[in-house]
N, C-alpha and C. Protein backbone atom coordinates (compact mmCIF):
# COMPACT_ATOMS: atom_id res chain seq x y z
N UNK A 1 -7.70 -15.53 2.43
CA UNK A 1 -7.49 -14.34 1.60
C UNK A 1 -8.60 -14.21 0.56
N UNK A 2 -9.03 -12.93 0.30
CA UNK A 2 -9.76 -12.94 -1.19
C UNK A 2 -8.99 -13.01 -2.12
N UNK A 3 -9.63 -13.50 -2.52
CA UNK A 3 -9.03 -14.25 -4.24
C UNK A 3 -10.01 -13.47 -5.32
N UNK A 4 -8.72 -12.73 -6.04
CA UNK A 4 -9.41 -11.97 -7.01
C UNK A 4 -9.17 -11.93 -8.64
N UNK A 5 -9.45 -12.14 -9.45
CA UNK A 5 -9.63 -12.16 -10.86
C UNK A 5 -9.03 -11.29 -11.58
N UNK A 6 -8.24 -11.45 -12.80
CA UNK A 6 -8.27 -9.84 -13.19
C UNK A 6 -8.87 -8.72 -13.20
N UNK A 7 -10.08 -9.82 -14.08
CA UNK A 7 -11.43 -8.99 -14.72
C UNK A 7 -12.32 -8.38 -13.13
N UNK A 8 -11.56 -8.60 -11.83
CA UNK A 8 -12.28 -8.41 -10.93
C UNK A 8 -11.33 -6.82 -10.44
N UNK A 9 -10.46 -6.76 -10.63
CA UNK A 9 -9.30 -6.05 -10.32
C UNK A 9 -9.56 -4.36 -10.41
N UNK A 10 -10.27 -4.03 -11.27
CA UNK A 10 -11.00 -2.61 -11.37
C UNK A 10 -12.17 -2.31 -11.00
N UNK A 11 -13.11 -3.19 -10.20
CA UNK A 11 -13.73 -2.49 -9.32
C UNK A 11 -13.53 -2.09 -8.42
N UNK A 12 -12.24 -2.53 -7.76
CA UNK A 12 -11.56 -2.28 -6.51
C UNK A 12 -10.66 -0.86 -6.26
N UNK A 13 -10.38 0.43 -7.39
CA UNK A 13 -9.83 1.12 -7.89
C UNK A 13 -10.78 2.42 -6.98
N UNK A 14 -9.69 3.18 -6.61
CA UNK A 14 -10.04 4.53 -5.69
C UNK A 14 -9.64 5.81 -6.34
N UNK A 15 -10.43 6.66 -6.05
CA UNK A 15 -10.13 8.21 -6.46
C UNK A 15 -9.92 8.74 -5.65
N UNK A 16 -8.78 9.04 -5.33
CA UNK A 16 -8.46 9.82 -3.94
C UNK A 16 -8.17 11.35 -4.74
N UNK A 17 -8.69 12.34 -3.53
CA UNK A 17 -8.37 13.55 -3.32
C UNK A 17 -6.96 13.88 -2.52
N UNK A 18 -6.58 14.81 -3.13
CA UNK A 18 -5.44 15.21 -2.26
C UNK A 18 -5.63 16.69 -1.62
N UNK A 19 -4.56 17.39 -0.81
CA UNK A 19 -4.92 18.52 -0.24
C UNK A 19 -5.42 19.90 -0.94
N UNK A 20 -4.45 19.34 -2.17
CA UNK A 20 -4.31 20.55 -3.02
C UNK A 20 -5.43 20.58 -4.05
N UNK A 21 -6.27 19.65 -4.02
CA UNK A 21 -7.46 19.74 -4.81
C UNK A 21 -7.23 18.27 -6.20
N UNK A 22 -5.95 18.01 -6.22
CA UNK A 22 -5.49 17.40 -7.42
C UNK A 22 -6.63 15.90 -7.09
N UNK A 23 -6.22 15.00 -8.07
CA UNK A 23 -6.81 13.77 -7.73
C UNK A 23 -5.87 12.51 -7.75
N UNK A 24 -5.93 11.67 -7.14
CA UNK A 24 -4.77 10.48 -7.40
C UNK A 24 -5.90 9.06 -7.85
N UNK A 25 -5.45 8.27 -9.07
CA UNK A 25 -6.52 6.94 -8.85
C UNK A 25 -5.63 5.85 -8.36
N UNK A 26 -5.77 5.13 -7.09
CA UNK A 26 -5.00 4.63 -6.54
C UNK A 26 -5.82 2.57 -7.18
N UNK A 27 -5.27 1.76 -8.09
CA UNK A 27 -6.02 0.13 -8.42
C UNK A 27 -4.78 -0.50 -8.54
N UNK A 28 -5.34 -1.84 -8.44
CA UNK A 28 -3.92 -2.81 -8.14
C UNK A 28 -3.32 -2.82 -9.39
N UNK A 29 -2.04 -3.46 -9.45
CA UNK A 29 -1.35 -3.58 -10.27
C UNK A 29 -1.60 -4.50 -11.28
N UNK A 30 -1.41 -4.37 -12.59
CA UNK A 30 -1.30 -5.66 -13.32
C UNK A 30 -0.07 -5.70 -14.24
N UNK A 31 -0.31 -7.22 -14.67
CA UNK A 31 0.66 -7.64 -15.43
C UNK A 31 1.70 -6.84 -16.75
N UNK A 32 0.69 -5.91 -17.19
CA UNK A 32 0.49 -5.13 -18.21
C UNK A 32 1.76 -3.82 -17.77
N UNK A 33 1.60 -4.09 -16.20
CA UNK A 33 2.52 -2.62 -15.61
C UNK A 33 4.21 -2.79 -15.13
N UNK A 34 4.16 -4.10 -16.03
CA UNK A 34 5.59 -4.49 -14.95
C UNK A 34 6.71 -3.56 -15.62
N UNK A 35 6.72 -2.73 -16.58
CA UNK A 35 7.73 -2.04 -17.58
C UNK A 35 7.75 -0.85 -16.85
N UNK A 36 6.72 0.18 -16.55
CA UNK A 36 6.13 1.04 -15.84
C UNK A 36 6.77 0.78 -14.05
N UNK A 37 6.36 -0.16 -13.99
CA UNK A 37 6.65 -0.18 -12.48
C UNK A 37 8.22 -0.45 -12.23
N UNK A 38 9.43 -1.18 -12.79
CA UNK A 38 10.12 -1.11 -13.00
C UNK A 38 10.59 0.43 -12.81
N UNK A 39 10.29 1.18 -13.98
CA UNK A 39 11.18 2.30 -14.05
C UNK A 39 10.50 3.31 -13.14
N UNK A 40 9.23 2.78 -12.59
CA UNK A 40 9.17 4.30 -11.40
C UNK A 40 10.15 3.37 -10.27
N UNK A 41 10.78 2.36 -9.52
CA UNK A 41 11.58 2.24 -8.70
C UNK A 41 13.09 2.86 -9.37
N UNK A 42 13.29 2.55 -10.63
CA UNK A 42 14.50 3.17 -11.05
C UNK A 42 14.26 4.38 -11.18
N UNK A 43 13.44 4.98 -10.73
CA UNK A 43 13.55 6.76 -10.79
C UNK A 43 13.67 7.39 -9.34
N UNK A 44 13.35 6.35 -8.52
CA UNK A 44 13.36 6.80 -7.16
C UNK A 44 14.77 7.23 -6.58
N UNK A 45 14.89 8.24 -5.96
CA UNK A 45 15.88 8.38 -5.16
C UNK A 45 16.72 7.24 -4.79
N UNK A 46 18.06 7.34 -4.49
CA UNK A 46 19.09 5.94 -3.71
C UNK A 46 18.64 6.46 -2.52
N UNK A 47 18.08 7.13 -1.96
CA UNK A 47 18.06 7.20 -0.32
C UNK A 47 16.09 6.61 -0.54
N UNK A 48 15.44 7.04 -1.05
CA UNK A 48 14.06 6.51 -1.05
C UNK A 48 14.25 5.01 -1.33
N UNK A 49 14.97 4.42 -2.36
CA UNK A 49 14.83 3.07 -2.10
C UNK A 49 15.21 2.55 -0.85
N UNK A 50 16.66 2.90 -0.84
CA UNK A 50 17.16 2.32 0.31
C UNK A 50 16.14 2.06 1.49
N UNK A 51 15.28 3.04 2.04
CA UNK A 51 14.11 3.56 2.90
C UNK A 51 13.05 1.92 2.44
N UNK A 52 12.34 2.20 1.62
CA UNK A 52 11.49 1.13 0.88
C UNK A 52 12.20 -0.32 1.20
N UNK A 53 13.07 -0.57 0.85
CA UNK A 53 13.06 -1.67 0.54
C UNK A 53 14.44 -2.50 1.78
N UNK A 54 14.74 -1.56 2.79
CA UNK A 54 15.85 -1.66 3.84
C UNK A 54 17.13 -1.86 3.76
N UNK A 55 17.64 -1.49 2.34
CA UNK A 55 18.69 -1.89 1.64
C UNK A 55 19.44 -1.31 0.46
N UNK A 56 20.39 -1.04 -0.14
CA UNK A 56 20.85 -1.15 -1.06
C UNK A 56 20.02 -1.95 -2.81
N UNK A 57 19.49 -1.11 -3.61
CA UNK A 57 18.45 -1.80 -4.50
C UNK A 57 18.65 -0.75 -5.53
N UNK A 58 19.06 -1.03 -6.61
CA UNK A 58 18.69 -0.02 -8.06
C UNK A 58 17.63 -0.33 -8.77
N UNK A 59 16.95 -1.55 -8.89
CA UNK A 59 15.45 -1.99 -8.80
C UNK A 59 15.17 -3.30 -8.58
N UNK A 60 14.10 -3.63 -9.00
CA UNK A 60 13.60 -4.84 -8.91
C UNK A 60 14.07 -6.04 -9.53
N UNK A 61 14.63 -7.05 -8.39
CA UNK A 61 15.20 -8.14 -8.86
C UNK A 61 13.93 -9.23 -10.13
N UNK A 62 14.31 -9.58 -10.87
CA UNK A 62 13.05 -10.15 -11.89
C UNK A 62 12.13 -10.77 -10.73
N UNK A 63 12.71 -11.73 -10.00
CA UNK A 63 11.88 -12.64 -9.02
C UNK A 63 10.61 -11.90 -8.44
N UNK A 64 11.31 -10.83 -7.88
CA UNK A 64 10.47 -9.63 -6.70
C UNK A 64 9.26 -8.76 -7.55
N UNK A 65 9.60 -8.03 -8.90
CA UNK A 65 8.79 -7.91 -9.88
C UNK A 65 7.95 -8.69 -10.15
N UNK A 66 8.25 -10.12 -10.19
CA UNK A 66 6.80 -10.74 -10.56
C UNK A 66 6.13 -11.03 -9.52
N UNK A 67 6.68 -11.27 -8.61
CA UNK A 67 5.94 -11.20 -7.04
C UNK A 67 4.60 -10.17 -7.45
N UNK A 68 5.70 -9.01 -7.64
CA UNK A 68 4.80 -7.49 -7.23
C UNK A 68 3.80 -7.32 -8.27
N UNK A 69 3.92 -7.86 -9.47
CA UNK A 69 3.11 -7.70 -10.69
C UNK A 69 1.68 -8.80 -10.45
N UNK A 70 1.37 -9.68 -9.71
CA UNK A 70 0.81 -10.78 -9.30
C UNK A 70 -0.23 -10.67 -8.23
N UNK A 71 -1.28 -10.43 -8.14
CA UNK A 71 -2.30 -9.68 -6.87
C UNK A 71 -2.62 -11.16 -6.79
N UNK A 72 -2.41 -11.10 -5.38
CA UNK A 72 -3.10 -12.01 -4.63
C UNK A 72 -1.83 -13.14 -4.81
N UNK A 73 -0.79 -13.77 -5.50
CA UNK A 73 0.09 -14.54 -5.42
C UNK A 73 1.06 -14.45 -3.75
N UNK A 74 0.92 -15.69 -3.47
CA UNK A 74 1.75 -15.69 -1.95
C UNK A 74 1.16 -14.56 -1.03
N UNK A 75 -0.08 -14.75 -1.29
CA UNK A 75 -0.83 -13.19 -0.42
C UNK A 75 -0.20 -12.20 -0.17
N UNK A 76 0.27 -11.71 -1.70
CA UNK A 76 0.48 -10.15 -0.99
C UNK A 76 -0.05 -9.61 -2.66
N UNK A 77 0.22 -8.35 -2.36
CA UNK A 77 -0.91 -7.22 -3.07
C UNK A 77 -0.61 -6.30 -3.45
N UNK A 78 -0.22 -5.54 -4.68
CA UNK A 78 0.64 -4.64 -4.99
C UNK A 78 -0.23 -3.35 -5.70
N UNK A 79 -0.72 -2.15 -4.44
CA UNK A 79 -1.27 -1.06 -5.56
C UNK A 79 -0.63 -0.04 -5.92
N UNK A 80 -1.19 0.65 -7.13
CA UNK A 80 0.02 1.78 -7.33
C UNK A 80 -1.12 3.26 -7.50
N UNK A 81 -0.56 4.12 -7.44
CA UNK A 81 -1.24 5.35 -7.18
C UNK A 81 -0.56 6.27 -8.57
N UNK A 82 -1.28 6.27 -9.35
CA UNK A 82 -1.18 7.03 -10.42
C UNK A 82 -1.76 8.42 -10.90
N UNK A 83 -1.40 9.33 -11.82
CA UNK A 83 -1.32 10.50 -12.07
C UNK A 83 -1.63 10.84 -13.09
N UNK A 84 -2.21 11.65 -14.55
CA UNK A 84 -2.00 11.73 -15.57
C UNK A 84 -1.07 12.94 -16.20
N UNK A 85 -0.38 12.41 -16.16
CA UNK A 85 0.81 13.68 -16.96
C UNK A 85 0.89 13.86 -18.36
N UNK A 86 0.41 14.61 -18.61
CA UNK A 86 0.49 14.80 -20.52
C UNK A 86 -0.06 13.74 -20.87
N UNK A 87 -1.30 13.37 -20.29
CA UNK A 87 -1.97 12.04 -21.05
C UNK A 87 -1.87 11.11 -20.81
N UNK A 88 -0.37 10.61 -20.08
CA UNK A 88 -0.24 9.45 -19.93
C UNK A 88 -0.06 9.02 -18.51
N UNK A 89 -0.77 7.60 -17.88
CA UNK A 89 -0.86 7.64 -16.59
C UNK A 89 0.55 7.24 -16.26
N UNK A 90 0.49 8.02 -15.19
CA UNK A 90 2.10 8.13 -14.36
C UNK A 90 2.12 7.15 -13.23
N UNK A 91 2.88 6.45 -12.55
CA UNK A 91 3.19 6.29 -11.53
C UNK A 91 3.76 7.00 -10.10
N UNK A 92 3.17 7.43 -9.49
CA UNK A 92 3.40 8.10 -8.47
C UNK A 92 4.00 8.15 -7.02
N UNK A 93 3.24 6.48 -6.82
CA UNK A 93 3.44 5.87 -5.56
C UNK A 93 3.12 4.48 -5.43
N UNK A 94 3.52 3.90 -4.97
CA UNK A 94 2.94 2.72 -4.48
C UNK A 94 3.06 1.65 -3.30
N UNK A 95 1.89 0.43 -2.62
CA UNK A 95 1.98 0.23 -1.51
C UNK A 95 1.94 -1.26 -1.99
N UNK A 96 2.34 -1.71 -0.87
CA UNK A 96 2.54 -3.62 -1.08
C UNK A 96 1.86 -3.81 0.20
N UNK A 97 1.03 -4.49 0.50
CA UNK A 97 0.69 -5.56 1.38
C UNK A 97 0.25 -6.44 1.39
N UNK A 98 -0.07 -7.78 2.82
CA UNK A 98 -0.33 -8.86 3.15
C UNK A 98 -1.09 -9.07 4.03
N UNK A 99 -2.12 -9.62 4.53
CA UNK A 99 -2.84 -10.00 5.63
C UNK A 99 -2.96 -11.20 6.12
N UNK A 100 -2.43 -11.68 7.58
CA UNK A 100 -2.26 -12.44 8.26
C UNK A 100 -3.18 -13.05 8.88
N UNK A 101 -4.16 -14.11 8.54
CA UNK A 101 -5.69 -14.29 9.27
C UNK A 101 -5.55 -14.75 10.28
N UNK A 102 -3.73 -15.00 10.73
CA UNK A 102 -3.85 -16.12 11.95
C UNK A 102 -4.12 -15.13 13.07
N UNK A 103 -3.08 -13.82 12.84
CA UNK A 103 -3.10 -13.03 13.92
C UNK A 103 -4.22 -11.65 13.68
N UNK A 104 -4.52 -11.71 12.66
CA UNK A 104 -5.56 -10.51 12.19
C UNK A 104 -4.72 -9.32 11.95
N UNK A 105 -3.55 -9.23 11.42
CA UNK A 105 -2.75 -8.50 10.99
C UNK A 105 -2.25 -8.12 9.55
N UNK A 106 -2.87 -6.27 9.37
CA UNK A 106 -2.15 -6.17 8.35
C UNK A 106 -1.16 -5.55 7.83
N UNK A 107 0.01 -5.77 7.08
CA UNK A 107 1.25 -5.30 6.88
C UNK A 107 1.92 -4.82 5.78
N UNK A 108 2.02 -3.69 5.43
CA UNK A 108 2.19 -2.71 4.68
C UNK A 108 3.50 -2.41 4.49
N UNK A 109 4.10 -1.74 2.87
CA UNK A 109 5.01 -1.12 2.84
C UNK A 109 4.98 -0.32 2.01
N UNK A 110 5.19 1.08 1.53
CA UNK A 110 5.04 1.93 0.66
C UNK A 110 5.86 3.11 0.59
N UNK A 111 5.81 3.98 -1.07
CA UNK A 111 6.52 4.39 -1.30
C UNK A 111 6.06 5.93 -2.16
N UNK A 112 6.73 6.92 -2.29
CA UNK A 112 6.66 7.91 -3.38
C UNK A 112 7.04 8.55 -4.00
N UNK A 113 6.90 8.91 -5.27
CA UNK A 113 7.93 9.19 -6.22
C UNK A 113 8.65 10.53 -5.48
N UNK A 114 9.80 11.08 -5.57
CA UNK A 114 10.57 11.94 -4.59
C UNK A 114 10.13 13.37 -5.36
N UNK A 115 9.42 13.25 -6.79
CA UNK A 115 9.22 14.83 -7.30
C UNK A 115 7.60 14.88 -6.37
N UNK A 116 6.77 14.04 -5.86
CA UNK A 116 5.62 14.00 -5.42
C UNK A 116 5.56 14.28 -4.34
N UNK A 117 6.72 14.17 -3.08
CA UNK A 117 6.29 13.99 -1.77
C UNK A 117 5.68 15.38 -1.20
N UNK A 118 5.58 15.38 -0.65
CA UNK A 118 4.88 16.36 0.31
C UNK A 118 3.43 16.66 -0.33
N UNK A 119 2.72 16.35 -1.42
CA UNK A 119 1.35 16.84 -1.91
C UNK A 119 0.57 15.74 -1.44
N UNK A 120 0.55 14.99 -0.17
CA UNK A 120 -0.64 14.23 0.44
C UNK A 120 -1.01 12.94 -0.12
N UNK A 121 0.05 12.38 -0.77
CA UNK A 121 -0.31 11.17 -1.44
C UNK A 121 0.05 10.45 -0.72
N UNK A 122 0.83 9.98 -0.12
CA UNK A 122 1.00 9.35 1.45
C UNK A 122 -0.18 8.59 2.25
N UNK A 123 -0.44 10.07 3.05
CA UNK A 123 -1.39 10.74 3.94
C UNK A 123 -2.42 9.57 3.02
N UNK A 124 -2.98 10.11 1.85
CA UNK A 124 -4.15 9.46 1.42
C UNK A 124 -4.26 7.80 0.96
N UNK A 125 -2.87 7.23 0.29
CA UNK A 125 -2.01 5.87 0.68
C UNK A 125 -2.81 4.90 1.93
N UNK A 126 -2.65 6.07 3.24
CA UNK A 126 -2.36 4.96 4.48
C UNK A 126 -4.15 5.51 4.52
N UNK A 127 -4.65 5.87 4.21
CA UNK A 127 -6.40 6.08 5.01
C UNK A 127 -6.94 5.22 3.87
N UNK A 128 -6.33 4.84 2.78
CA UNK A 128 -6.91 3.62 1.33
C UNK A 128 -6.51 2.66 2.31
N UNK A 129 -5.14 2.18 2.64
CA UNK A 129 -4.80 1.16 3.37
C UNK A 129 -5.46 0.70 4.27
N UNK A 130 -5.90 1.71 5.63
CA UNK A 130 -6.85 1.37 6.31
C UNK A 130 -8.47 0.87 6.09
N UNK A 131 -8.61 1.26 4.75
CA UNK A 131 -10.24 0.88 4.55
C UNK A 131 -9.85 -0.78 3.89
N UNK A 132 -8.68 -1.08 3.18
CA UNK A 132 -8.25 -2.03 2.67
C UNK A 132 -8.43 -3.35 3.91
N UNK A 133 -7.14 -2.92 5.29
CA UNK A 133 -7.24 -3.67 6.17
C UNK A 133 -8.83 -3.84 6.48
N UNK A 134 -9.50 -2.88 7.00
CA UNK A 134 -10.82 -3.55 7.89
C UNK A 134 -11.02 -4.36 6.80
N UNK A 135 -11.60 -3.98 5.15
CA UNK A 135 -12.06 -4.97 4.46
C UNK A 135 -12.22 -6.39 5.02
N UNK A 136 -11.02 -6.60 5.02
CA UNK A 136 -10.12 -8.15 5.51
C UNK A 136 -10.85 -8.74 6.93
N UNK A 137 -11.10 -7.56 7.83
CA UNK A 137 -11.28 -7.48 8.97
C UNK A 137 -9.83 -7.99 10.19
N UNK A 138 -8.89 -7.25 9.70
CA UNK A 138 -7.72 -7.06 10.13
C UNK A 138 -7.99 -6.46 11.87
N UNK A 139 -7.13 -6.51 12.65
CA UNK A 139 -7.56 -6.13 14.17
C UNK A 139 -6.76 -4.87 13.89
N UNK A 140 -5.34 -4.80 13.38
CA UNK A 140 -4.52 -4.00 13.31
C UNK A 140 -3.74 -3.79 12.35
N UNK A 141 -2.92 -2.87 11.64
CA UNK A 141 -1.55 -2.42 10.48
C UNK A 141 -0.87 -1.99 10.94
N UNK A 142 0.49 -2.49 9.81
CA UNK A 142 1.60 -1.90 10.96
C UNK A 142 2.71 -2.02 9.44
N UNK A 143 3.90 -1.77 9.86
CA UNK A 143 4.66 -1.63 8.76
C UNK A 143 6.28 -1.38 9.99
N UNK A 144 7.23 -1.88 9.26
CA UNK A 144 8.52 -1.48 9.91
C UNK A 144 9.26 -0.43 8.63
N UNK A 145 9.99 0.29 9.51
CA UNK A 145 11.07 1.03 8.88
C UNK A 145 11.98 1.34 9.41
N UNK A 146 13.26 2.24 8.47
CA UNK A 146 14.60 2.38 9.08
C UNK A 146 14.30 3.42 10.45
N UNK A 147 15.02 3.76 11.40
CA UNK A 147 14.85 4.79 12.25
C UNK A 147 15.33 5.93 11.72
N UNK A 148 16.04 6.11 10.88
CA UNK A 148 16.60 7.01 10.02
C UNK A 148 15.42 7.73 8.94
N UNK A 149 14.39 6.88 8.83
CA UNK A 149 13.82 7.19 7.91
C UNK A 149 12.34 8.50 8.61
N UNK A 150 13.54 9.78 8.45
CA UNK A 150 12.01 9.96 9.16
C UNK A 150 10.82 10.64 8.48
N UNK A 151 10.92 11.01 6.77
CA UNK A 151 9.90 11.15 6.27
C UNK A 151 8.41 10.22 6.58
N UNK A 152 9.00 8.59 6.88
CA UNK A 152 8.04 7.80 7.02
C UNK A 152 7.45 8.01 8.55
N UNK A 153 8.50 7.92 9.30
CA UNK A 153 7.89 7.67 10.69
C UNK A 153 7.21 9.15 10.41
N UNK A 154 7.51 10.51 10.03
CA UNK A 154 6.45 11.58 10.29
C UNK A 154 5.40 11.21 10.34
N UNK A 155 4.68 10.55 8.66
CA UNK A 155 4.01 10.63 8.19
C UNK A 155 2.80 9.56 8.94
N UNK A 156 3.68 8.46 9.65
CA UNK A 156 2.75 7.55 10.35
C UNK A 156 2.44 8.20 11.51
N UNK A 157 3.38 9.07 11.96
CA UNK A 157 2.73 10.02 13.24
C UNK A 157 1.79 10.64 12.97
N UNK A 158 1.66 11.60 11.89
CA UNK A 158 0.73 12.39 11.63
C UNK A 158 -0.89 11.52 11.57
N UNK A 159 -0.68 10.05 10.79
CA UNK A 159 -2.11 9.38 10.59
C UNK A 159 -2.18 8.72 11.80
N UNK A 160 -1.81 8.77 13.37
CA UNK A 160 -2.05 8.29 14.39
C UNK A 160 -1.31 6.78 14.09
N UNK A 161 -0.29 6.48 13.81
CA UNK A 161 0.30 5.10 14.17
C UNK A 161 0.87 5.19 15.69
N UNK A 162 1.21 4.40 16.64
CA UNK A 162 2.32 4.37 17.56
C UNK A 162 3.36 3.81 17.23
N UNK A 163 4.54 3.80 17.67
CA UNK A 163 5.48 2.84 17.92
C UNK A 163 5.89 1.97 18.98
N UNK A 164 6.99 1.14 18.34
CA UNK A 164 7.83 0.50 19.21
C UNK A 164 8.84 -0.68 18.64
N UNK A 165 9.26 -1.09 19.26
CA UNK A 165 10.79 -1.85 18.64
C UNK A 165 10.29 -2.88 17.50
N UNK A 166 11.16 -3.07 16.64
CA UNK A 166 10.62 -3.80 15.44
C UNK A 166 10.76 -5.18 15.76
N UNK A 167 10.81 -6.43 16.43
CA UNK A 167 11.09 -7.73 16.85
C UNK A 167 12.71 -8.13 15.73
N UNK A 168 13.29 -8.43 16.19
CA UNK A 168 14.78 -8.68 15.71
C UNK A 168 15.60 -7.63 15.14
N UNK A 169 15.24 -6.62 14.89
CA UNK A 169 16.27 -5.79 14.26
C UNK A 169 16.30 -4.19 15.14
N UNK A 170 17.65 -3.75 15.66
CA UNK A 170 17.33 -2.55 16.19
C UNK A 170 17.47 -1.01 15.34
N UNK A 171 18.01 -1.68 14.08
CA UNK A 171 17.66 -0.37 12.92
C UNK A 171 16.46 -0.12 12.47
N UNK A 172 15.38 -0.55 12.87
CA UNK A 172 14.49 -0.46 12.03
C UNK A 172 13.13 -0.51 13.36
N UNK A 173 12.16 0.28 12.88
CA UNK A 173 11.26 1.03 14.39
C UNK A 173 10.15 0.80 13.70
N UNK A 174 9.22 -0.24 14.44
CA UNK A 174 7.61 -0.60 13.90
C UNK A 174 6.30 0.08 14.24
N UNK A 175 5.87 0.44 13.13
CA UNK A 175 4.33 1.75 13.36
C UNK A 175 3.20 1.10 13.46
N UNK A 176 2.03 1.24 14.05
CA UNK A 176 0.85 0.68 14.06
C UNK A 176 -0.02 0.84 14.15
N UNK A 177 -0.93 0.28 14.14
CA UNK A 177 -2.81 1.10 14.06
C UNK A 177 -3.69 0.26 14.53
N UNK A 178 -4.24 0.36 15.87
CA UNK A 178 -5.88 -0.78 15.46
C UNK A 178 -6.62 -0.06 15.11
N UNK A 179 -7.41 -1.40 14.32
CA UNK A 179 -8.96 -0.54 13.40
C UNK A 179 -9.68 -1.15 14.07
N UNK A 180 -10.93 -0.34 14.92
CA UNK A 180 -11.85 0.12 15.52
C UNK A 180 -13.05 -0.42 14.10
N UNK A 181 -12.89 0.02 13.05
CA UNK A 181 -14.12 0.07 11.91
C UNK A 181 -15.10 -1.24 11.58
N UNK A 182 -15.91 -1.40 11.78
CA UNK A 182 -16.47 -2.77 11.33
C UNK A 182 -16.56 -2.48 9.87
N UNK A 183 -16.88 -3.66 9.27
CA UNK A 183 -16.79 -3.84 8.17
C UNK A 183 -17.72 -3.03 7.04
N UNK A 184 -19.02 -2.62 7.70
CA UNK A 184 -20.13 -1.57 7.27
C UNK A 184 -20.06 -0.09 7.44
N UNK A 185 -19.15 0.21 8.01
CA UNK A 185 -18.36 1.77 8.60
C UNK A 185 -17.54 2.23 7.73
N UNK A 186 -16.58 0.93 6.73
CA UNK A 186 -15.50 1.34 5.83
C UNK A 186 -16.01 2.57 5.18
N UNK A 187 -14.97 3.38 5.02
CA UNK A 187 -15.87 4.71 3.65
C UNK A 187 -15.33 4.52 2.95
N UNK A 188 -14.59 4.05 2.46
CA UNK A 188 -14.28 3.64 1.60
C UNK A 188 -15.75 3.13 0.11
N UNK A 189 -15.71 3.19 -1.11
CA UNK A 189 -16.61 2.53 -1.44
C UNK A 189 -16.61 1.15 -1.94
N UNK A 190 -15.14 0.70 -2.63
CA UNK A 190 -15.20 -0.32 -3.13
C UNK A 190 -14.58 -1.36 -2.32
N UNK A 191 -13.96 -0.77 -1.01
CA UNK A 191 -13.80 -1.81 0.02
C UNK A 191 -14.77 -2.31 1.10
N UNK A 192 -16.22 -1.87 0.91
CA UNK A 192 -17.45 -2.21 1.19
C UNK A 192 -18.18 -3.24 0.67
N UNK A 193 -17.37 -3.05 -0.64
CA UNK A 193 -17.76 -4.37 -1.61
C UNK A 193 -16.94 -5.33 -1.56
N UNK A 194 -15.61 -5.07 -1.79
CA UNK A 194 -14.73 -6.03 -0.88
C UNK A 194 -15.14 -6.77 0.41
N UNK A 195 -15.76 -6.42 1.09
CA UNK A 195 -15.71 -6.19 2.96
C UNK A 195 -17.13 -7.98 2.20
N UNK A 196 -18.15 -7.34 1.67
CA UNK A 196 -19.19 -8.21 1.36
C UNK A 196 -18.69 -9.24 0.86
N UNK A 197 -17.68 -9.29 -0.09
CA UNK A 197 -17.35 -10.61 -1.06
C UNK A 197 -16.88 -11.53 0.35
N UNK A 198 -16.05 -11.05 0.93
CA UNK A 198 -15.37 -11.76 1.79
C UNK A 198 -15.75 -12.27 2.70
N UNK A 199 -16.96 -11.84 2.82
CA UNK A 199 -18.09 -12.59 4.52
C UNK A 199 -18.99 -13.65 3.73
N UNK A 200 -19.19 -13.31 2.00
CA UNK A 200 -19.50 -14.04 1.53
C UNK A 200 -18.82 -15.74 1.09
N UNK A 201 -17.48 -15.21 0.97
CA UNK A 201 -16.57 -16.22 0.60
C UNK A 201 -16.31 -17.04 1.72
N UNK A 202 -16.26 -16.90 2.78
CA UNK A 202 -16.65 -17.31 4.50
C UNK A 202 -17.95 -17.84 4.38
N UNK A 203 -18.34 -17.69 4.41
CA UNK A 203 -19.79 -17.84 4.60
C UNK A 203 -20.49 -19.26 3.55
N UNK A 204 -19.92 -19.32 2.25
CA UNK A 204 -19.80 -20.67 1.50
C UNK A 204 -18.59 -21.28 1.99
């Protein structure tokens, strides 16, 4: 895994465009956000969590919060996609993942605030995600969800995921992607720099 720093933590930070012209800055989480992040899951819909998290959840158990507040702890990775509303940055959305070096797999889960959905923050979510995976040099992403859930499965249809059965559970239907991208193709910009640290960190 790359192993990353705080002070390393904001170069890694994206400006995504959305359809409507707006802008989203999508950087990992920090410590600083666990109050914030907290109350955007307690603002979410009971049917959006439920969706997120495969279950019954009014928020974040303390344990799971610090998980999520922690980049790079137990390899996984928590970004959030923020907004400025009257000044102050909002929480909008956000994605959790992990990368598997045994199998070259990366695995995703994400979410959005329910006054946000439909304005392309998603959509722009899973094409960050994908420049994220090659970084890694992942073969493939994938993510499970409810079958019920079909805002998500749309939305992975629409960015070219396939499906098929999730391995042990038949409520829940697994999406996927191989990435084709070598590591110099990412368009991403700061997962180019990512993509370098990491052939570097290999490489010593």
């Amino acid at each position: 895994m790359i192993a990353l720093q705080l002070d390393d933590l904001r170069q890694h930070s994206d400006m995504l465009r959305l359809r409507a012209g707006k802008s989203v800055m999508v950087r990992f989480v920090e410590p600083r956000d666990a109050d914030a992040l907290q109350d955007y899951f307690r603002s979410l819909s009971v049917r959006s969590r439920y969706n997120r998290f495969l279950g019954a959840m009014s928020e974040l158990p303390q344990t799971q919060l610090d998980r999520f507040i922690h980049v790079g702890e137990a390899d996984g990775f928590t970004m959030i996609a923020t907004i400025p509303i009257d000044g102050i940055e909002t929480i909008v959305g956000e994605a959790r993942y992990a990368f598997d070096a045994d199998t070259s797999s990366f695995e995703f889960g994400l979410s959005i605030d329910d006054r946000w959905q439909g304005q392309g923050i998603g959509s722009a979510l899973l094409k960050n995600l994908e420049c994220r995976a090659a970084a890694f040099g992942a073969e493939r992403l994938f993510g499970d969800t409810l079958r019920s859930n079909d805002v998500m499965i749309g939305l992975a249809r629409k960015s070219g995921f396939a499906f098929t059965n999730s391995p042990g559970d038949w409520k829940l239907v697994r999406f996927e992607k191989h990435i084709e991208r070598a590591p110099q193709e990412i368009p991403c910009a700061s997962w180019r720099l990512a993509a370098r640290q990491i052939a570097h960190q290999a490489a010593v």
